[in-house]
N, C-alpha and C. Protein backbone atom coordinates (compact mmCIF):
# COMPACT_ATOMS: atom_id res chain seq x y z
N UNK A 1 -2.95 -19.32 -19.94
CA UNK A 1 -3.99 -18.31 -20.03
C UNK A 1 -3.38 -16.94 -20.37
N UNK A 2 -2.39 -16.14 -19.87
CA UNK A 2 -1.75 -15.48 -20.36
C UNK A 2 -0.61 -15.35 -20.95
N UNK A 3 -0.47 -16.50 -21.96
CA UNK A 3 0.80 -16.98 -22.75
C UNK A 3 2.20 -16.32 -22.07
N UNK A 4 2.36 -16.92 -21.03
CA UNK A 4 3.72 -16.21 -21.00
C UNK A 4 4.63 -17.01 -19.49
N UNK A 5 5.54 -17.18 -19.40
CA UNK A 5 6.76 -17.88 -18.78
C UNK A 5 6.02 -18.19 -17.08
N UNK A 6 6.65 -19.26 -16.78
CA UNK A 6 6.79 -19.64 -15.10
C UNK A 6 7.61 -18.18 -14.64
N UNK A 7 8.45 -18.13 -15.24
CA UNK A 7 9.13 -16.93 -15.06
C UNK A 7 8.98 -15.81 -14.69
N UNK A 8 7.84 -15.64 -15.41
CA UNK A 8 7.52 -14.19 -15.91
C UNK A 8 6.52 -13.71 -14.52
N UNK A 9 5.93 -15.05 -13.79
CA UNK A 9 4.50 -15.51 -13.19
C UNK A 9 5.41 -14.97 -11.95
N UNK A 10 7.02 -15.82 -11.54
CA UNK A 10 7.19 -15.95 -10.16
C UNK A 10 8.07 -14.25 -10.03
N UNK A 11 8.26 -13.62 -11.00
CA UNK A 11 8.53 -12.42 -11.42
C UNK A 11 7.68 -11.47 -10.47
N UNK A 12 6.42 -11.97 -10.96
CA UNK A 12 5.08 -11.28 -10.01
C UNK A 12 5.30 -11.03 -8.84
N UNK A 13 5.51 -12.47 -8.36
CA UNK A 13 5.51 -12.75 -6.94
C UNK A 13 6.80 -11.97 -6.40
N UNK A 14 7.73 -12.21 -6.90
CA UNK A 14 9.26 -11.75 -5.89
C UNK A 14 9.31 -9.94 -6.41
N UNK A 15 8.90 -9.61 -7.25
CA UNK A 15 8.78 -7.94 -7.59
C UNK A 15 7.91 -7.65 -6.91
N UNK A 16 7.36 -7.67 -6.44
CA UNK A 16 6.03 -6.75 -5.36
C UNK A 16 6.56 -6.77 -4.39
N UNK A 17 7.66 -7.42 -3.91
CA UNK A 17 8.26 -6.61 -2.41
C UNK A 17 9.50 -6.37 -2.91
N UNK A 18 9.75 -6.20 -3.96
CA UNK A 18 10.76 -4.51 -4.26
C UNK A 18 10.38 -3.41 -4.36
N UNK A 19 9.30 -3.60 -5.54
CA UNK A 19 8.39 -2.60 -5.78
C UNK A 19 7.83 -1.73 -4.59
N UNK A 20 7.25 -2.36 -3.65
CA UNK A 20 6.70 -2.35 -2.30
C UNK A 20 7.85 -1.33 -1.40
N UNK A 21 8.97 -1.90 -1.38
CA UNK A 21 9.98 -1.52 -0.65
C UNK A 21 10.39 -0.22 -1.17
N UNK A 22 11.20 0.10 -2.57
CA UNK A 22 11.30 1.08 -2.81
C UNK A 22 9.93 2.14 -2.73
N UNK A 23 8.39 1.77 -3.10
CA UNK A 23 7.24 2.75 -3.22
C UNK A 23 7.39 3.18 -1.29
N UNK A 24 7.76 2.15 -1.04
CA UNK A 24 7.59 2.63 0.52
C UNK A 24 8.45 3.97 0.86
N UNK A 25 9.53 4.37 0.87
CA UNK A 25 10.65 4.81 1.00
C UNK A 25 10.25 6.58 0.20
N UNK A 26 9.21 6.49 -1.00
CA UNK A 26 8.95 7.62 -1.40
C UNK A 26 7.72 8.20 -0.82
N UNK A 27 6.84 7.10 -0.57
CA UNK A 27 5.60 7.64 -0.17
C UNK A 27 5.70 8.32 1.63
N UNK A 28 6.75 7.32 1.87
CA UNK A 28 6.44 8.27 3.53
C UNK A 28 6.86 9.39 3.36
N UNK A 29 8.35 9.66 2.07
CA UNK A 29 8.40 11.37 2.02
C UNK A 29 7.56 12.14 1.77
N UNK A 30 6.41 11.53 1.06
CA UNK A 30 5.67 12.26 0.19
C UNK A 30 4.31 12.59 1.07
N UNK A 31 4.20 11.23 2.07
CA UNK A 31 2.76 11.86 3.12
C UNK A 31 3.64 12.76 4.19
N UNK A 32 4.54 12.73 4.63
CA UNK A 32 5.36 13.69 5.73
C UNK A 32 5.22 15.15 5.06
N UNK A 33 5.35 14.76 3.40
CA UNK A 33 5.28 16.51 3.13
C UNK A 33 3.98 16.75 3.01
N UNK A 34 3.29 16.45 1.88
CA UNK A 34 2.23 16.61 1.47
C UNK A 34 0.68 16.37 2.34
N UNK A 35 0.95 14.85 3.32
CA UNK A 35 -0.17 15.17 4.24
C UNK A 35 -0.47 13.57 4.21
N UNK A 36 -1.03 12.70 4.93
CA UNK A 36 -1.48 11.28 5.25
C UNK A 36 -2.22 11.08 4.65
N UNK A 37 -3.71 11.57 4.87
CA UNK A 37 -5.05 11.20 4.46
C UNK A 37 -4.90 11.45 3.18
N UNK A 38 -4.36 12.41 2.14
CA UNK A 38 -4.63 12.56 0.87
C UNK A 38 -4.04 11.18 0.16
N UNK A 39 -2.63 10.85 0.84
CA UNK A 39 -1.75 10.21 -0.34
C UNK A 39 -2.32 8.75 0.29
N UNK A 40 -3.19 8.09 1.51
CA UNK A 40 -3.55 7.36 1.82
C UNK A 40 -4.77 6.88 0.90
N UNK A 41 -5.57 7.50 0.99
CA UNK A 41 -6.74 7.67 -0.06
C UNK A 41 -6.40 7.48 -1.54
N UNK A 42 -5.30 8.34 -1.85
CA UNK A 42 -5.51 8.07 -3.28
C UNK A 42 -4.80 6.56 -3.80
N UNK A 43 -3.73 6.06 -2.66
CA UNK A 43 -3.20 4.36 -2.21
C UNK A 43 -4.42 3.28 -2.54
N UNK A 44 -5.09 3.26 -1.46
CA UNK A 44 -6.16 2.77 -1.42
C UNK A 44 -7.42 2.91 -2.72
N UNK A 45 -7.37 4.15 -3.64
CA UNK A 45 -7.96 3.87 -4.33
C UNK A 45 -7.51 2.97 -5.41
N UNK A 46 -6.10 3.31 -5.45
CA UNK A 46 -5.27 2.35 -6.67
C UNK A 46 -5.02 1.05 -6.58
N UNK A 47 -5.85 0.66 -4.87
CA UNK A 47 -5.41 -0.65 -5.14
C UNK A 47 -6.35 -1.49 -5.78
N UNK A 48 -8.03 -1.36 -5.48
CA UNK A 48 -8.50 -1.95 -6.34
C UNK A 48 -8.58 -1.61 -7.73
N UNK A 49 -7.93 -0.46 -7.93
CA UNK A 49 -8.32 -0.94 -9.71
C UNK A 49 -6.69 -1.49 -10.15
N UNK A 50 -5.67 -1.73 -9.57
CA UNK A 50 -5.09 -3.05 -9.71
C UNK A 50 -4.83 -4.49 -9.54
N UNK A 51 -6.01 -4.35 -9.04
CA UNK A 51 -6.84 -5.74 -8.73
C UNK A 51 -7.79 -6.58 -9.81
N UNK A 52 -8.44 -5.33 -10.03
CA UNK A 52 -9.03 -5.43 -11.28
C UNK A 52 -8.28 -5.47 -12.60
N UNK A 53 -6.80 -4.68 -13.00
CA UNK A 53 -6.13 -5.00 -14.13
C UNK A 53 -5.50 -6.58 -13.87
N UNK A 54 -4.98 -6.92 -12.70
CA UNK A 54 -4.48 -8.30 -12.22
C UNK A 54 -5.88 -9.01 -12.91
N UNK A 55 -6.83 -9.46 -12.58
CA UNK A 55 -7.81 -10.33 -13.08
C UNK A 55 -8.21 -10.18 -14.26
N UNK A 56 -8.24 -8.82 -15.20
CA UNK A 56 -8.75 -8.96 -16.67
C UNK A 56 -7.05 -8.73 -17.45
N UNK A 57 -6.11 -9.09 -16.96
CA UNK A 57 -4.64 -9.04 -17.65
C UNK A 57 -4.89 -9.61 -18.64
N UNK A 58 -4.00 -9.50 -20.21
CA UNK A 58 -4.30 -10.32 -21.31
C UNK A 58 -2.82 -10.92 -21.58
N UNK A 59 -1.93 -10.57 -21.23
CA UNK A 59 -0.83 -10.97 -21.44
C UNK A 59 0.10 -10.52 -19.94
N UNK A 60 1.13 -11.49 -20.01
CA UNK A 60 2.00 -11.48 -18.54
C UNK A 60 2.74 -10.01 -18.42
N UNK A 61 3.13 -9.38 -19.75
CA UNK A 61 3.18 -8.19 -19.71
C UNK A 61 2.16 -7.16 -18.67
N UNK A 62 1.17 -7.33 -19.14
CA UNK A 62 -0.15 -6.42 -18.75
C UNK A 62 -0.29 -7.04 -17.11
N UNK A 63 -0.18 -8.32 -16.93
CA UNK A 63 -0.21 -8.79 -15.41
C UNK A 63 0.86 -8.05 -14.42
N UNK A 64 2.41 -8.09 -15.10
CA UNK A 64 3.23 -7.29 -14.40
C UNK A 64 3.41 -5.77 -13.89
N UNK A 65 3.06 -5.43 -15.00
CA UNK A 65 2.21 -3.88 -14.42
C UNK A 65 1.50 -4.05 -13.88
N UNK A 66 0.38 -4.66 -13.84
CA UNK A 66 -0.33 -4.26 -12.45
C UNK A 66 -0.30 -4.81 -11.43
N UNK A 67 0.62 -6.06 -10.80
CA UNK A 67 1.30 -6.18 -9.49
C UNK A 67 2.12 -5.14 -9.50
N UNK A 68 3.06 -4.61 -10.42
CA UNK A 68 3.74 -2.98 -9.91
C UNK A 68 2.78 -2.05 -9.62
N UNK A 69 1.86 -1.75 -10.14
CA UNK A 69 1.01 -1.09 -9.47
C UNK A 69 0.33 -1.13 -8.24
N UNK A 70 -0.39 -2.35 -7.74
CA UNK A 70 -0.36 -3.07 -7.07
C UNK A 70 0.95 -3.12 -5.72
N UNK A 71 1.48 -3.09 -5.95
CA UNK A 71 3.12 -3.01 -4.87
C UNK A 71 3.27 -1.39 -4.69
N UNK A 72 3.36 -0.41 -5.45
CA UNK A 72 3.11 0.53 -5.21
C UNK A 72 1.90 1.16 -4.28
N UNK A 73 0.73 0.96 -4.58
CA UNK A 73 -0.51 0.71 -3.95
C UNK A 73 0.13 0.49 -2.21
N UNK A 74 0.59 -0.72 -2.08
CA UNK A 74 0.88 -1.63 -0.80
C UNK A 74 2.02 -0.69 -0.50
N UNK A 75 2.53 -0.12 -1.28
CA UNK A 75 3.81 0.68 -0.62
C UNK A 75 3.82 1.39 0.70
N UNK A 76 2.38 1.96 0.85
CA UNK A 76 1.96 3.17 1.32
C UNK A 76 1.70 2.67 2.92
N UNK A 77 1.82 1.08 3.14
CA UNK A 77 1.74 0.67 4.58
C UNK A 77 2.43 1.46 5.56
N UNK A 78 3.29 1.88 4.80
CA UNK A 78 4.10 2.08 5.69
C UNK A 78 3.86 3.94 6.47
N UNK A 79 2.80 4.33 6.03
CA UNK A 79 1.88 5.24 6.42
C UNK A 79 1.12 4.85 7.45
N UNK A 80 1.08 4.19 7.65
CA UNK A 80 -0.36 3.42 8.43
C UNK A 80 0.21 3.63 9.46
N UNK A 81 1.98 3.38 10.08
CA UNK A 81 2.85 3.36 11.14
C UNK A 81 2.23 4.87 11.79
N UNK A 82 2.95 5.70 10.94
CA UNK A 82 2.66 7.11 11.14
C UNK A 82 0.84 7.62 11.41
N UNK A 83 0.22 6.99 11.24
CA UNK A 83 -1.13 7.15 11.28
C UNK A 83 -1.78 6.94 13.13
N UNK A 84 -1.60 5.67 13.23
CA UNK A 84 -1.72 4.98 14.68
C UNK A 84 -0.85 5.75 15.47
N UNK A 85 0.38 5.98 14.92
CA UNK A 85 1.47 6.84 16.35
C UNK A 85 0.25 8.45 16.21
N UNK A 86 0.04 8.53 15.68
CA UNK A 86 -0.59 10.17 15.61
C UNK A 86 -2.17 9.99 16.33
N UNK A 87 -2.58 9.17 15.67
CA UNK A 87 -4.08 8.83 16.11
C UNK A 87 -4.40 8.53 17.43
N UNK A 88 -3.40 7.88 18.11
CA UNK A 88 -3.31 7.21 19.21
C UNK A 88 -2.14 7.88 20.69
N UNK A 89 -2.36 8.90 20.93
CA UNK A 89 -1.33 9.85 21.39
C UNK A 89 -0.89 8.20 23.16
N UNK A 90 -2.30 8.11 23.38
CA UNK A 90 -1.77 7.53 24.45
C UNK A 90 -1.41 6.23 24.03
N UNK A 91 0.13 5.61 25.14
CA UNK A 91 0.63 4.78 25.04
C UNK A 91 0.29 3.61 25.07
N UNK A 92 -1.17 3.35 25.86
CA UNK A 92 -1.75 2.07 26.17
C UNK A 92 -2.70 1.72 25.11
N UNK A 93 -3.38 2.67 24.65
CA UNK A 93 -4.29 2.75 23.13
C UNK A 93 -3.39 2.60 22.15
N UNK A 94 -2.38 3.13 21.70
CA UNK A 94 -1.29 3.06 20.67
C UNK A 94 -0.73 1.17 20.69
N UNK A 95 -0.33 1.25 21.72
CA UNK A 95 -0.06 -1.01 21.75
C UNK A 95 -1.11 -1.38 21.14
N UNK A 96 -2.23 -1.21 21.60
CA UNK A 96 -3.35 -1.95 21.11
C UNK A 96 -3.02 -1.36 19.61
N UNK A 97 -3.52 -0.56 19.13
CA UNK A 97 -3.64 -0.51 18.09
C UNK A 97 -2.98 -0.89 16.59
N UNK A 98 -1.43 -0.85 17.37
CA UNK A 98 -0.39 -1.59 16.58
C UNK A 98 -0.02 -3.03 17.33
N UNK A 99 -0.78 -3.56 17.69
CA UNK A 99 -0.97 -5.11 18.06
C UNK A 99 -1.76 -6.07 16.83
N UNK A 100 -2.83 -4.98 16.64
CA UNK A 100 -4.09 -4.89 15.91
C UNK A 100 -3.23 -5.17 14.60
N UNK A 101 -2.53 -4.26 13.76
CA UNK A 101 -2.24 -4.07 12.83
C UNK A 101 -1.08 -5.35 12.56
N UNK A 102 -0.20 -5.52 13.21
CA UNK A 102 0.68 -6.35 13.26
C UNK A 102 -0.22 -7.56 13.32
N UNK A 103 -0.51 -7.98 14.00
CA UNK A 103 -1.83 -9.47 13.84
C UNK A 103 -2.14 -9.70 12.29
N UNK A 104 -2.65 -8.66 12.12
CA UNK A 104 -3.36 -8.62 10.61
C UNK A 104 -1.82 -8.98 9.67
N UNK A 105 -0.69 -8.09 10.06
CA UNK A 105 0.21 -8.25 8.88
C UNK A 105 1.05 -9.72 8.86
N UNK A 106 0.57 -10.47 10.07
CA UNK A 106 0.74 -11.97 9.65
C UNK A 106 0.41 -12.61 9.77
N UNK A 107 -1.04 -12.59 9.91
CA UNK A 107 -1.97 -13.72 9.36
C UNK A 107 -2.33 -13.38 8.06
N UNK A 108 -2.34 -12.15 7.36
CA UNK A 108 -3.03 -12.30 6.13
C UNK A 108 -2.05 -12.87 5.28
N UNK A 109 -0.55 -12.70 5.31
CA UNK A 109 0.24 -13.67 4.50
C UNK A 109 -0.12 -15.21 4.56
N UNK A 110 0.00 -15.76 6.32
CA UNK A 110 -0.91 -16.52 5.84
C UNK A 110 -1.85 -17.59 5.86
N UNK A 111 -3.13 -16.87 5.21
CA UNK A 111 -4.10 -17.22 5.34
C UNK A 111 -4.60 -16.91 3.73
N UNK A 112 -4.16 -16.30 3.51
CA UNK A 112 -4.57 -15.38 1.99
C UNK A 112 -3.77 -16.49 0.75
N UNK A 113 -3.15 -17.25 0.99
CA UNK A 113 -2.41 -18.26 -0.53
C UNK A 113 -3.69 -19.27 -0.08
N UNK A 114 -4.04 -19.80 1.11
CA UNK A 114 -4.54 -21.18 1.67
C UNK A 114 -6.39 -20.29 1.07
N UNK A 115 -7.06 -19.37 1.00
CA UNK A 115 -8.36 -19.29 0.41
C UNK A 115 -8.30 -18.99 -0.73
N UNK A 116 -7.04 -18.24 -1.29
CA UNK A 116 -7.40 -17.76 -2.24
C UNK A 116 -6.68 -19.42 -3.55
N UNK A 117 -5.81 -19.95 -2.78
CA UNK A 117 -5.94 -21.12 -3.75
C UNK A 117 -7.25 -21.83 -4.09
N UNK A 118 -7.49 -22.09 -2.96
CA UNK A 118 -8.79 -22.09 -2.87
C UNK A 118 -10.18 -22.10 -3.35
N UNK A 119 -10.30 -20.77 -3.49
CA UNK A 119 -11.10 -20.00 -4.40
C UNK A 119 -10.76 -20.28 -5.84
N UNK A 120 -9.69 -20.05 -5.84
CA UNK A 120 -8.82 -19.95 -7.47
C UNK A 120 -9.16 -21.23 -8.15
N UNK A 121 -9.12 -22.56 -7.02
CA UNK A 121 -9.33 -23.83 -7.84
C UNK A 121 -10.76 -23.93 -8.16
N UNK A 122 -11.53 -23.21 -7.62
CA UNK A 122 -13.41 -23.51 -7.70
C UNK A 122 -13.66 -22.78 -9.08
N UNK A 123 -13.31 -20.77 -8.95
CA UNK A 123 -13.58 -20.17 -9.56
C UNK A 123 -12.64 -19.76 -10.69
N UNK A 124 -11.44 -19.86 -10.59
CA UNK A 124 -10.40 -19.80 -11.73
C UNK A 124 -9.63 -18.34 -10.99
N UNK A 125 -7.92 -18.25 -11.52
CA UNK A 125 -7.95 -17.43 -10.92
C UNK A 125 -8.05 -15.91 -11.22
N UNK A 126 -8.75 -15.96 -11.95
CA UNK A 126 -8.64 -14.31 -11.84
C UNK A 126 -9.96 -14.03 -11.12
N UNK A 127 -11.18 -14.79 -10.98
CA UNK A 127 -11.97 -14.49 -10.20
C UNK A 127 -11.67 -13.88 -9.08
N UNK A 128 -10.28 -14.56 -8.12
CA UNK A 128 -9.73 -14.35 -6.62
C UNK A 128 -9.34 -12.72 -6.90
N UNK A 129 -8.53 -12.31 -8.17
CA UNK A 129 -8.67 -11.03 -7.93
C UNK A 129 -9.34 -9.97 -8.58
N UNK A 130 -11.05 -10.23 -8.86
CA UNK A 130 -11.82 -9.17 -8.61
C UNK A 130 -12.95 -9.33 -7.62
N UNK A 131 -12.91 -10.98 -6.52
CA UNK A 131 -13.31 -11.01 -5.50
C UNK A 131 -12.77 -10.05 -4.56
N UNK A 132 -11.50 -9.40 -4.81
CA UNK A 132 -10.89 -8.63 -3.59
C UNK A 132 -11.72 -7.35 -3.87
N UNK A 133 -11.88 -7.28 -4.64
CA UNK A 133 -12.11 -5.31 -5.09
C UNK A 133 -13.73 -4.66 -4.36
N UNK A 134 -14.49 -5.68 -4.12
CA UNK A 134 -15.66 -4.92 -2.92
C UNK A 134 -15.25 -4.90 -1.65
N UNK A 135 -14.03 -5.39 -1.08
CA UNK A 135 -13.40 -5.30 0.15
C UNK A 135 -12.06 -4.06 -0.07
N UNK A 136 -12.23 -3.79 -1.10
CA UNK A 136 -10.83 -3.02 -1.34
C UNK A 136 -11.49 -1.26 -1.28
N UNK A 137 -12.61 -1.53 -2.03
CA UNK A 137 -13.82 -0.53 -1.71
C UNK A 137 -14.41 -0.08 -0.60
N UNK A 138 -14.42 -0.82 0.28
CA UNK A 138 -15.17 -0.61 1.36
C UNK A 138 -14.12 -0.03 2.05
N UNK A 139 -12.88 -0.67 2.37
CA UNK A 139 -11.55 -0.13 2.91
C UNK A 139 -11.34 1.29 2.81
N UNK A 140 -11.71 1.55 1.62
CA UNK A 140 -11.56 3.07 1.16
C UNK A 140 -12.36 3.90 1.52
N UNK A 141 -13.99 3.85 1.34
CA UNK A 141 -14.80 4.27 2.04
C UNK A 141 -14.92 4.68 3.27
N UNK A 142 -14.29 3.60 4.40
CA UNK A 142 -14.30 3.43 5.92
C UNK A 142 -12.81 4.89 5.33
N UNK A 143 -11.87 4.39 5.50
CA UNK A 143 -10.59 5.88 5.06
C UNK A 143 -11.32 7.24 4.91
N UNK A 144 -11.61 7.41 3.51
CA UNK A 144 -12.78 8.73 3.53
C UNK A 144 -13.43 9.08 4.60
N UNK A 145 -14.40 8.08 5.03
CA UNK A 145 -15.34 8.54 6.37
C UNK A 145 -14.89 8.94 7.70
N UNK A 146 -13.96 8.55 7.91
CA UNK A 146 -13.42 8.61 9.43
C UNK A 146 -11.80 9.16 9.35
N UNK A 147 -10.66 8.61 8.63
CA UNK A 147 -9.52 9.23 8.76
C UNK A 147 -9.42 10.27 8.64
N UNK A 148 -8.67 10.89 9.71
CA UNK A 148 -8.92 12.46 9.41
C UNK A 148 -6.82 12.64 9.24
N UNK A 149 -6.96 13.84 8.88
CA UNK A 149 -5.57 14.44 8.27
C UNK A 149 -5.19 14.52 9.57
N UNK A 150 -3.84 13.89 9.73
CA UNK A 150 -2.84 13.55 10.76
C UNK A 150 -1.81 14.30 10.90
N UNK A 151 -1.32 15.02 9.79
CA UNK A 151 0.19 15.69 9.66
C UNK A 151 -0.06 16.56 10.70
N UNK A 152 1.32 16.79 11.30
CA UNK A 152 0.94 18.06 12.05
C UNK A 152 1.74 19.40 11.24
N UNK A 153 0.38 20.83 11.67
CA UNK A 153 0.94 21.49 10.93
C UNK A 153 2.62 23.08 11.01
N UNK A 154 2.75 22.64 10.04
CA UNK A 154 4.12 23.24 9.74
C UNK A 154 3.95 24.78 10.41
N UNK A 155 5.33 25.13 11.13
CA UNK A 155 5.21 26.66 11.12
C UNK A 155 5.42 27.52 10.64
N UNK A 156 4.48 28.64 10.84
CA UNK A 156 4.46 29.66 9.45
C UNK A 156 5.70 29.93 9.41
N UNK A 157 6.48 29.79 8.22
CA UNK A 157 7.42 30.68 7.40
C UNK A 157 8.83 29.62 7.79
N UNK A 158 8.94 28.74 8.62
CA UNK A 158 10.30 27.97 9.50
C UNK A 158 10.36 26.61 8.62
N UNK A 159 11.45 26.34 8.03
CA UNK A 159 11.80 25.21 7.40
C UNK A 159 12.22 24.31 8.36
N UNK A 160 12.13 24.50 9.94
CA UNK A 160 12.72 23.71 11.05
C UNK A 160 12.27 22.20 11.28
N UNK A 161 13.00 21.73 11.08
CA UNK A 161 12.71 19.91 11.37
C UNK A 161 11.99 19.16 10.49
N UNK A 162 11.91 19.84 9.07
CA UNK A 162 11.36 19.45 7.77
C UNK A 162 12.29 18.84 7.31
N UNK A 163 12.35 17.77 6.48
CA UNK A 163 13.37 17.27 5.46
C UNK A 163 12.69 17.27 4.61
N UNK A 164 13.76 17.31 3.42
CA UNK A 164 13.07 17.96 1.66
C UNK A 164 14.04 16.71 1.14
N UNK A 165 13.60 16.57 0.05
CA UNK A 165 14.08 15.48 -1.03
C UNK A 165 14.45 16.62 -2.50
N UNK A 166 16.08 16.67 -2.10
CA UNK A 166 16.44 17.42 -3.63
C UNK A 166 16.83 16.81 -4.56
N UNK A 167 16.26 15.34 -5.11
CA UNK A 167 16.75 14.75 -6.23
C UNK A 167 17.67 13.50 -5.80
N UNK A 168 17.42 12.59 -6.56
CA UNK A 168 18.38 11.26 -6.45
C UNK A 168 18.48 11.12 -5.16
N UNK A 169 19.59 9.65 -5.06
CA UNK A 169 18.77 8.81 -3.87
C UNK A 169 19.91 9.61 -2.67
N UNK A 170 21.08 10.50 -2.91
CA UNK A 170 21.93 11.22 -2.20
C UNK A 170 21.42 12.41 -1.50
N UNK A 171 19.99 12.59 -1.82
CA UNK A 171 19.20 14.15 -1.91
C UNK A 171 18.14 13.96 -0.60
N UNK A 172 18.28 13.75 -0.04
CA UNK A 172 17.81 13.66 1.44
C UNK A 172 18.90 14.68 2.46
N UNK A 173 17.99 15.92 2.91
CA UNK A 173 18.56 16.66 3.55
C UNK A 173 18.04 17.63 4.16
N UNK A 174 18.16 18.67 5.20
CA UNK A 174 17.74 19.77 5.50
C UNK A 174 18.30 20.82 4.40
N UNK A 175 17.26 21.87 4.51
CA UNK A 175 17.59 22.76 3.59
C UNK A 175 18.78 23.75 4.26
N UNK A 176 19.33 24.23 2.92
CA UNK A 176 20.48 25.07 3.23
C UNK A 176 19.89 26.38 4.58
């Protein structure tokens, strides 16, 4: 269907947790500076419309970009950590809440190959991924409505206990 390699397919699969890994590693710099809820939101919006390039892909080319996109998208989990520790000041609410989250992060591995094969064999697969995208929507919605901006804020004029990113992967540092 999209003329192109076993290769190219399991490519998909094993690049989205690089992709994932490295997007992770920039985005927590980037919500620590910039702020949670914004770079969360705009995560979440990118994931369904790489959901949607995953299902109308025309070539394995066009599929691979958008699991990189897609992995990027997913990068941003690692926000979510920082979200619950902030949201959740007390210790007994905070377990729960990252009990919650952890549950979810392994059952949906898996449970998610076993429906969505599933699905895939009834409806074909690219159906399975623009079945995700009214749940990917709603996700976002519920975000908008209720997450509120978590960072805490900086003090006027003090670069104190900030880390800045000055370039390349050696550039992690306090400022001079």
């Amino acid at each position: 269907d999209l003329d192109t390699s076993r290769a190219v397919i399991s490519l998909s699969v094993q690049g989205i947790f690089w992709v994932k890994g490295v997007a992770g590693l920039a985005i927590g710099m980037l919500a620590d500076h910039y702020g949670r809820r914004g770079i969360l939101l705009f995560l979440f919006a990118m994931l369904p419309l790489s959901m949607v390039a995953c299902g109308l892909a025309p070539t394995g080319g066009w599929f691979l970009a958008a699991r990189a996109l897609q992995g990027i998208s997913e990068g941003g989990t690692i926000v979510v950590v920082s979200v619950i520790r902030d949201v959740f000041p007390n210790p007994e609410e905070r377990a729960g809440a990252q009990a919650q989250l952890y549950m979810l992060v392994m059952l949906v591995p898996m449970l998610a190959p076993v429906l969505g094969g599933a699905l895939g064999y009834w409806l074909g697969w690219r159906a399975v991924w623009l079945l995700l995208v009214p749940g990917q929507l709603l996700c976002w919605l519920q975000l908008y409505l209720h997450l509120p901006e978590t960072m805490a804020a900086r003090p006027a004029g003090g670069a104190e206990g900030q880390v800045y990113w000055r370039g390349g992967w050696g550039g992690l540092g306090r400022p001079s």
